[in-house]
C-alpha atoms as a PDB file:
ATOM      1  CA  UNK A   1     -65.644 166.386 154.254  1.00  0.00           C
ATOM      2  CA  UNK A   2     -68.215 167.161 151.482  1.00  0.00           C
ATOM      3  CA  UNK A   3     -70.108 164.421 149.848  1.00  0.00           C
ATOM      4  CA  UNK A   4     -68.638 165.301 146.429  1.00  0.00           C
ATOM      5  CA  UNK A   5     -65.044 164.818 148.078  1.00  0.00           C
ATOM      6  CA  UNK A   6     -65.531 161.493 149.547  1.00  0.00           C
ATOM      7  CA  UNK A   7     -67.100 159.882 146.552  1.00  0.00           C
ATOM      8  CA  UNK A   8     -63.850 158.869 144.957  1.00  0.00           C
ATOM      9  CA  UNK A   9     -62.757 157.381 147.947  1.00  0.00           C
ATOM     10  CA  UNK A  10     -66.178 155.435 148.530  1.00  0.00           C
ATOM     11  CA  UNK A  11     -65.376 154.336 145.209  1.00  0.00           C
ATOM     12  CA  UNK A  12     -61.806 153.269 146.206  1.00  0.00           C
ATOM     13  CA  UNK A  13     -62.723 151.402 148.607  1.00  0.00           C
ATOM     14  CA  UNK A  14     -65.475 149.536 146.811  1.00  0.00           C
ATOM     15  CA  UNK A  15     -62.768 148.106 144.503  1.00  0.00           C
ATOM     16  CA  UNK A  16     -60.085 147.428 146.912  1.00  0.00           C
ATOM     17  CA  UNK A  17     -63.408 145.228 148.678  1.00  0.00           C
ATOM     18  CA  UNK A  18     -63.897 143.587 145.815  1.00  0.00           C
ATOM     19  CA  UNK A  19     -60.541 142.916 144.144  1.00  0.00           C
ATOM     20  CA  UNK A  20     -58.509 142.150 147.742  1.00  0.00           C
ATOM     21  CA  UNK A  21     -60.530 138.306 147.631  1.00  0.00           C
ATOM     22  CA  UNK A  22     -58.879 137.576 144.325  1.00  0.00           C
ATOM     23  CA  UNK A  23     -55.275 138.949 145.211  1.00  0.00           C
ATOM     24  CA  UNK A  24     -55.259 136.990 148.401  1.00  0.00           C
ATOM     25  CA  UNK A  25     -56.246 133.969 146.237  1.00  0.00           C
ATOM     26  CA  UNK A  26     -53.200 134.249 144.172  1.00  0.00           C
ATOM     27  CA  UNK A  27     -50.471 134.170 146.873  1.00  0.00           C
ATOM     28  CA  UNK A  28     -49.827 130.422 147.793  1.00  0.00           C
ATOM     29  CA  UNK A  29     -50.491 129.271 151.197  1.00  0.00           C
ATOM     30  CA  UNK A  30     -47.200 128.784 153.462  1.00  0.00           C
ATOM     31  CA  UNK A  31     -45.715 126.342 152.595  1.00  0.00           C
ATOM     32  CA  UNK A  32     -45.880 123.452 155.153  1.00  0.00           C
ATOM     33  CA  UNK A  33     -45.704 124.101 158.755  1.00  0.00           C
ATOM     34  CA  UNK A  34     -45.052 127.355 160.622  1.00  0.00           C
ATOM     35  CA  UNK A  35     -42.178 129.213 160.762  1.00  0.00           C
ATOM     36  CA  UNK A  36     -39.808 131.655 159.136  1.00  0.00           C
ATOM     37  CA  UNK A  37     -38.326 129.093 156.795  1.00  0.00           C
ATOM     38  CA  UNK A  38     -42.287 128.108 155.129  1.00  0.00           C
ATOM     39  CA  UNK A  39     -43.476 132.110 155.174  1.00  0.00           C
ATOM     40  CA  UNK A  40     -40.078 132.649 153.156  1.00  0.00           C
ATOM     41  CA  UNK A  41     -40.901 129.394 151.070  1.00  0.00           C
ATOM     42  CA  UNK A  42     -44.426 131.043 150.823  1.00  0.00           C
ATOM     43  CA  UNK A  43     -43.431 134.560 148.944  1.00  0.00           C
ATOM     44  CA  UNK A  44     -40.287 132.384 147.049  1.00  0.00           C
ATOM     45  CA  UNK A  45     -42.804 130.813 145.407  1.00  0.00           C
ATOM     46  CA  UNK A  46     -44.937 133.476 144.930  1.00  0.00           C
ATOM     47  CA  UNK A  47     -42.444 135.654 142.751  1.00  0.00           C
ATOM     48  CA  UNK A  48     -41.847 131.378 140.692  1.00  0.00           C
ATOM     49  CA  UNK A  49     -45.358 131.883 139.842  1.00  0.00           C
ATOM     50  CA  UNK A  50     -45.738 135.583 138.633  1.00  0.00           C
ATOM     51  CA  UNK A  51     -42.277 135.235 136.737  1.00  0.00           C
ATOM     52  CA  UNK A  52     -42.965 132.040 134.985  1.00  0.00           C
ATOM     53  CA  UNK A  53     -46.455 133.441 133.969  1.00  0.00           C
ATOM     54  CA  UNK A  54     -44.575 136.598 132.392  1.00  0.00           C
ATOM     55  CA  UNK A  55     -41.944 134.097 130.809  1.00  0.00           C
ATOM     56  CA  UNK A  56     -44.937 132.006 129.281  1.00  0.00           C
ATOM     57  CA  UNK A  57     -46.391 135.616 128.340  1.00  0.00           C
ATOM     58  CA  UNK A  58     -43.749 136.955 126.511  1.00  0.00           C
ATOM     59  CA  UNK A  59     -44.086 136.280 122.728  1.00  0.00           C
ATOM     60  CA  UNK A  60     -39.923 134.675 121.970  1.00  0.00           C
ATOM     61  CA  UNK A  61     -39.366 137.900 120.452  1.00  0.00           C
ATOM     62  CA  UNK A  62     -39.544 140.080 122.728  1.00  0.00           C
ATOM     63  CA  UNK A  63     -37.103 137.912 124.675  1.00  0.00           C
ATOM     64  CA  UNK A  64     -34.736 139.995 123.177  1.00  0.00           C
ATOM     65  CA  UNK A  65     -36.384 143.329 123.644  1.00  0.00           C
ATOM     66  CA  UNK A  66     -34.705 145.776 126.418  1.00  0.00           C
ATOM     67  CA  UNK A  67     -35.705 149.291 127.170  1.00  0.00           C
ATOM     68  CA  UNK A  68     -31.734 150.518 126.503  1.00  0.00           C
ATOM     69  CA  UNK A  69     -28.686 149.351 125.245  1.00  0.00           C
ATOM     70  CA  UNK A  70     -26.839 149.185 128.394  1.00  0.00           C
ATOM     71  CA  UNK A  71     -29.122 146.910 130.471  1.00  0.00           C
ATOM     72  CA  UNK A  72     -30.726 143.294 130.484  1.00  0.00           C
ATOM     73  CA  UNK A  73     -33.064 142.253 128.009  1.00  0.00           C
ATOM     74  CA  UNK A  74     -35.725 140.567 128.960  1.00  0.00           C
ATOM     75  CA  UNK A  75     -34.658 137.174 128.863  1.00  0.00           C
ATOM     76  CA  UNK A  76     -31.254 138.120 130.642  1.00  0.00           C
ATOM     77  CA  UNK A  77     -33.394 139.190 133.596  1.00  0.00           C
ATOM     78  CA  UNK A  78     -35.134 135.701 133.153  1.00  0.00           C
ATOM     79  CA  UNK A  79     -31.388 134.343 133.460  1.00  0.00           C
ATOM     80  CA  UNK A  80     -30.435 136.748 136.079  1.00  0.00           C
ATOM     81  CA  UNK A  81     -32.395 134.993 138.726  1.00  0.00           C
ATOM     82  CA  UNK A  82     -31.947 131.688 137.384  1.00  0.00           C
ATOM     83  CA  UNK A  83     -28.238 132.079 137.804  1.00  0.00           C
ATOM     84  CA  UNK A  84     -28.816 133.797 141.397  1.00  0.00           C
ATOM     85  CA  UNK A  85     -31.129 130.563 142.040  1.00  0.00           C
ATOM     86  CA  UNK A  86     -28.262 128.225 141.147  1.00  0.00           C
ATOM     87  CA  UNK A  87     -25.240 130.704 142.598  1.00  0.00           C
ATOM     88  CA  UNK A  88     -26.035 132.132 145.554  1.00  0.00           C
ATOM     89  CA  UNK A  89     -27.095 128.571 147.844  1.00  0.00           C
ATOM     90  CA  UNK A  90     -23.065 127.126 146.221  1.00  0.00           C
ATOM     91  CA  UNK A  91     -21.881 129.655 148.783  1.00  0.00           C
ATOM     92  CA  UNK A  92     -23.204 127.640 151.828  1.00  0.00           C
ATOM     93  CA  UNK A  93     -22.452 124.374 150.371  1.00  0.00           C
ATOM     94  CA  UNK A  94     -25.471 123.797 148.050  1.00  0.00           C
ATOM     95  CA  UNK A  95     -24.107 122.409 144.799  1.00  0.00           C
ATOM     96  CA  UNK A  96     -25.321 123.612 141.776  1.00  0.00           C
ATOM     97  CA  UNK A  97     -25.977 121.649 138.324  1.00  0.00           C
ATOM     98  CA  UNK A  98     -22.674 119.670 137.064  1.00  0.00           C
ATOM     99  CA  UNK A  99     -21.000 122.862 134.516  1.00  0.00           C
ATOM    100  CA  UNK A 100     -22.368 125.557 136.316  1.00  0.00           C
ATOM    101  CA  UNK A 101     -20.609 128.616 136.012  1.00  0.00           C
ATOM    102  CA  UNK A 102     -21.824 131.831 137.994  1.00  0.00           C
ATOM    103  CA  UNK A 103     -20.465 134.341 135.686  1.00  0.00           C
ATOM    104  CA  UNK A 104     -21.581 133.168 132.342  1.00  0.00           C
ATOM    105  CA  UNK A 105     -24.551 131.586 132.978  1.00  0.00           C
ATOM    106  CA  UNK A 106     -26.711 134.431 132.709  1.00  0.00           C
ATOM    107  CA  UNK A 107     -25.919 134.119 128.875  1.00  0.00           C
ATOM    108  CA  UNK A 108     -26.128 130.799 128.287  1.00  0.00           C
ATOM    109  CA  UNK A 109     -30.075 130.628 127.371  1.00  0.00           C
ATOM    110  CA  UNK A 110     -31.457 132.898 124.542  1.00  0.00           C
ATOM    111  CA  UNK A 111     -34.782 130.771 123.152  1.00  0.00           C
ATOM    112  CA  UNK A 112     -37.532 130.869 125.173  1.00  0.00           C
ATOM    113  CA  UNK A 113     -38.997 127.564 125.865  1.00  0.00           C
ATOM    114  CA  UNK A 114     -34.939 126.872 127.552  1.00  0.00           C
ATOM    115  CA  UNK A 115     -35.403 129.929 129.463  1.00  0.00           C
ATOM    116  CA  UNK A 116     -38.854 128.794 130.993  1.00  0.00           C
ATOM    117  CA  UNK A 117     -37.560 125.917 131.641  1.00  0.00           C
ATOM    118  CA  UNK A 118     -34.198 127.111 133.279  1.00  0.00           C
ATOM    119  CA  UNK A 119     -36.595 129.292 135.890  1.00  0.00           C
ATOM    120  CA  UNK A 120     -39.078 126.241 136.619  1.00  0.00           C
ATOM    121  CA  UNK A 121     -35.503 123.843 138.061  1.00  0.00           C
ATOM    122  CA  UNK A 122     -33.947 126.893 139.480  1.00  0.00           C
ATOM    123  CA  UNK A 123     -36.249 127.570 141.451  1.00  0.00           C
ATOM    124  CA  UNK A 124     -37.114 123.889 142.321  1.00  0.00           C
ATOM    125  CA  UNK A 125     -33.211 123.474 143.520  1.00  0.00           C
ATOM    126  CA  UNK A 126     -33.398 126.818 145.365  1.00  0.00           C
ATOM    127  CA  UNK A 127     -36.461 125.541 147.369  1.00  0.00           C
ATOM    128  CA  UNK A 128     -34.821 121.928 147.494  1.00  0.00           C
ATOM    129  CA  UNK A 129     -32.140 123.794 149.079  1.00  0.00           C
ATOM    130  CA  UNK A 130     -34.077 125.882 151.897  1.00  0.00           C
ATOM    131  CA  UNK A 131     -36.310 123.359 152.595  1.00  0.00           C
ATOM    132  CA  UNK A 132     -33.340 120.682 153.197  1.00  0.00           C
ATOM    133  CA  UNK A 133     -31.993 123.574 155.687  1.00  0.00           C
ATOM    134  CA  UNK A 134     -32.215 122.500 159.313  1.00  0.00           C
ATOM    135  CA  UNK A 135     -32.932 125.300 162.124  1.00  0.00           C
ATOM    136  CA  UNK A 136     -29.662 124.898 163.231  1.00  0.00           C
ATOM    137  CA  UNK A 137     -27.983 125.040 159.786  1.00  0.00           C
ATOM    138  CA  UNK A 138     -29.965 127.790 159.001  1.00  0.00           C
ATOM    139  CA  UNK A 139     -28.010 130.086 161.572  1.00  0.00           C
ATOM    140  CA  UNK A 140     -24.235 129.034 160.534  1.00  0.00           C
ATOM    141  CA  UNK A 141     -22.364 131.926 158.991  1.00  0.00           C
ATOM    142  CA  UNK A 142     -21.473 132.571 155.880  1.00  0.00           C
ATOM    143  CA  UNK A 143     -19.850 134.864 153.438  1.00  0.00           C
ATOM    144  CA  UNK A 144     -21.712 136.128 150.950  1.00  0.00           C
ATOM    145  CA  UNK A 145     -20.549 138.788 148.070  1.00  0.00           C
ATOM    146  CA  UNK A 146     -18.378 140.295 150.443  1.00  0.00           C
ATOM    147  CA  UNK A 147     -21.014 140.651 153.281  1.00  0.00           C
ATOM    148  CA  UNK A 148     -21.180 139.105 156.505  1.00  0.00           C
ATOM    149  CA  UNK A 149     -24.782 136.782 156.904  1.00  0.00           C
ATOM    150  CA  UNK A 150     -25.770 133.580 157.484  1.00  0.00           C
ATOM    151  CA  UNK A 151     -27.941 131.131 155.217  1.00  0.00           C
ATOM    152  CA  UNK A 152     -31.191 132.524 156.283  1.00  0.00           C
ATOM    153  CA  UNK A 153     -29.781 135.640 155.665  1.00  0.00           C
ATOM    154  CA  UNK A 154     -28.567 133.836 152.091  1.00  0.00           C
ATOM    155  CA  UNK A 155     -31.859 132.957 151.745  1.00  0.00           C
ATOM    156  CA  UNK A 156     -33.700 136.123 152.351  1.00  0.00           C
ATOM    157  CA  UNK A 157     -31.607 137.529 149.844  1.00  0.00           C
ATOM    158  CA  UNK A 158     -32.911 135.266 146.954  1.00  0.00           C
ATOM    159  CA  UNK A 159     -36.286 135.823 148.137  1.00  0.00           C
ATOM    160  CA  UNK A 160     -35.819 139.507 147.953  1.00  0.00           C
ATOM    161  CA  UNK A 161     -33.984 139.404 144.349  1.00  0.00           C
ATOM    162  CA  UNK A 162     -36.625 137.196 143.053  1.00  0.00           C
ATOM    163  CA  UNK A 163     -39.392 140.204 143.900  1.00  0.00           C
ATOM    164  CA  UNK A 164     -36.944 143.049 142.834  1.00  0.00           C
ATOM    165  CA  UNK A 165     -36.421 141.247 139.015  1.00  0.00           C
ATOM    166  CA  UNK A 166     -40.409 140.429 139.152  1.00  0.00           C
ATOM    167  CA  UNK A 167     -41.183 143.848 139.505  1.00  0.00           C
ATOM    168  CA  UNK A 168     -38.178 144.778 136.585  1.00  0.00           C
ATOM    169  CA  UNK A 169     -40.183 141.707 134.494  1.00  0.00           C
ATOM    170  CA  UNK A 170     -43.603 143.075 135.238  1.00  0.00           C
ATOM    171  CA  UNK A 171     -42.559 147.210 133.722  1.00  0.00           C
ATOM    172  CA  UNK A 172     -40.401 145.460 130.920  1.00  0.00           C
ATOM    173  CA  UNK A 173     -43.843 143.481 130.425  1.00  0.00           C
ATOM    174  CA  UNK A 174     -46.313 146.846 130.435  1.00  0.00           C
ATOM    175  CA  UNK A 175     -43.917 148.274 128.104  1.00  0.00           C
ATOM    176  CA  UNK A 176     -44.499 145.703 125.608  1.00  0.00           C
ATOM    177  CA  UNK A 177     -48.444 146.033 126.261  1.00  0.00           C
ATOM    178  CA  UNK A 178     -47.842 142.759 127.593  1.00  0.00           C
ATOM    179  CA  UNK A 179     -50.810 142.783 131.295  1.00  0.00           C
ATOM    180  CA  UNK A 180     -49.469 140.512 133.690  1.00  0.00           C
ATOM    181  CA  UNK A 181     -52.152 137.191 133.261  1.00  0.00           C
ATOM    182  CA  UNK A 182     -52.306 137.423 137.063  1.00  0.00           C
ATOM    183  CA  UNK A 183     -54.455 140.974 136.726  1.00  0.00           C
ATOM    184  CA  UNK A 184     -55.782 139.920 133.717  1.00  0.00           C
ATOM    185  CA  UNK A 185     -57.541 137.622 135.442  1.00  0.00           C
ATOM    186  CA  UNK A 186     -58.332 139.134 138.479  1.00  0.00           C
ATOM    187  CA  UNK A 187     -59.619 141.969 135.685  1.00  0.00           C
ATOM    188  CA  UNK A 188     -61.786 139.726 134.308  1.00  0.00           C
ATOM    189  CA  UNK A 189     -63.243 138.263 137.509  1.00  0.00           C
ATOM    190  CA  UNK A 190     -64.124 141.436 138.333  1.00  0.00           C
ATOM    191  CA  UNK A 191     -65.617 142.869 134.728  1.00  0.00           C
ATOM    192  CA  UNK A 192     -67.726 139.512 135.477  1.00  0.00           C
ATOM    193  CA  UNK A 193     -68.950 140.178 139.168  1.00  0.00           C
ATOM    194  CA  UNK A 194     -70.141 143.452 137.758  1.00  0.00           C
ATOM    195  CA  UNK A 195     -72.079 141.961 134.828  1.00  0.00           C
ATOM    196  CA  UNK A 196     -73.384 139.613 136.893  1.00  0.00           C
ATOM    197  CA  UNK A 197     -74.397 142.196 139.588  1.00  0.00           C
ATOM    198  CA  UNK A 198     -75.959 144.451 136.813  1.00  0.00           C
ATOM    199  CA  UNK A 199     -77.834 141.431 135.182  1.00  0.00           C
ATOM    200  CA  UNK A 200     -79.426 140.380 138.623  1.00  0.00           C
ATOM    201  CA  UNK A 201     -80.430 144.062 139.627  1.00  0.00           C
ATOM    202  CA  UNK A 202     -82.112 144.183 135.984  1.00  0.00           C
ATOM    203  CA  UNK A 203     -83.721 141.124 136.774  1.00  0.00           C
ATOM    204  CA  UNK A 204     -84.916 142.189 140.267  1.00  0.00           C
ATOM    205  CA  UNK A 205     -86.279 145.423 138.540  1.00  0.00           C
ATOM    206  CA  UNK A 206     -88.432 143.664 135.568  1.00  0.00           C
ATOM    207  CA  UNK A 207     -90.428 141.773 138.634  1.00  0.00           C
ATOM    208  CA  UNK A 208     -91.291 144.652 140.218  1.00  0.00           C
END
């Protein structure tokens, strides 16, 4: 390989040193204890984090903004996984809040501030929910959408659809110029490791 050639990747991995530090920073430590049931509780409320951050991003008008007629706006998707939060746990005997109705709950909440709020206790009774869960209980079977599980498997689910509709919030986001505050900041920390880098080296120069 010539030097030319491996310069961009010298480069790549410079970054990916430097940047790595402030992604791992940003995933929460596992939740209490060791385990399958804390790592899921881990990356649950990793995807709380990033989508309430995008929810307290998004200006309340572009709440309403979606990318084509046919599919959710932006605060539906909020609702989506606030309604998947409250829904999914009723079908292994985790009761949801007193009115709760599965189908039409996605379009109950249109402002923003109720929407930000409906994500911050769904996801507090979701994890109220798993964490309750005993190792036993966590292997009973259950039916779920037509599919065969068990409440792990329940589980997994949510923590899967809380990533997929994080990744749907975080394009809907871009698409709105809209950078998710979570690389914003890890943007920034890095702008100022290289200012501060560049003002030492300066430094170290003029005592020569």
């Amino acid at each position: 390989m010539s030097r030319r050639s491996s310069l961009p990747i010298a480069a790549m991995l410079l970054l990916t040193l430097t940047v790595a530090p402030a992604i791992a920073h940003d995933v929460p430590a596992s939740a209490g204890g060791a385990g399958v049931k804390s790592d899921m509780l881990m990356w649950i409320k990793d995807a709380e984090d990033k989508l309430i951050q995008l929810a307290d991003a998004t200006p309340e008008a572009g709440y309403a903004w979606r990318p084509s007629k046919d599919v959710r706006t932006t605060g539906q998707v909020f609702m989506h996984v606030v309604a998947a939060n409250y829904g999914a746990p009723s079908f292994w005997g985790v009761k949801p809040p007193e009115g709760f109705n599965f189908m039409t709950h996605e379009a109950s909440l249109t402002k923003k501030a109720d929407i930000v709020k409906a994500l911050k206790d769904s996801f507090a009774h979701m994890e109220a929910g798993l964490t309750a869960t005993t190792d036993a209980d966590m292997d009973r079977p259950v039916e779920l959408f037509g599919m065969k599980t068990t409440v792990r498997g329940g589980y997994m689910l949510l923590l899967s659809h809380a990533h997929e509709h994080l990744g749907q919030s975080i394009a809907y986001a871009r698409s709105n110029n809209i950078v998710p505050p979570w690389t914003a900041k890890q943007q920034a920390d890095l702008k100022a490791m290289e200012e501060k880098k560049a003002a030492e080296k300066k430094v170290a120069v003029e005592k020569k």
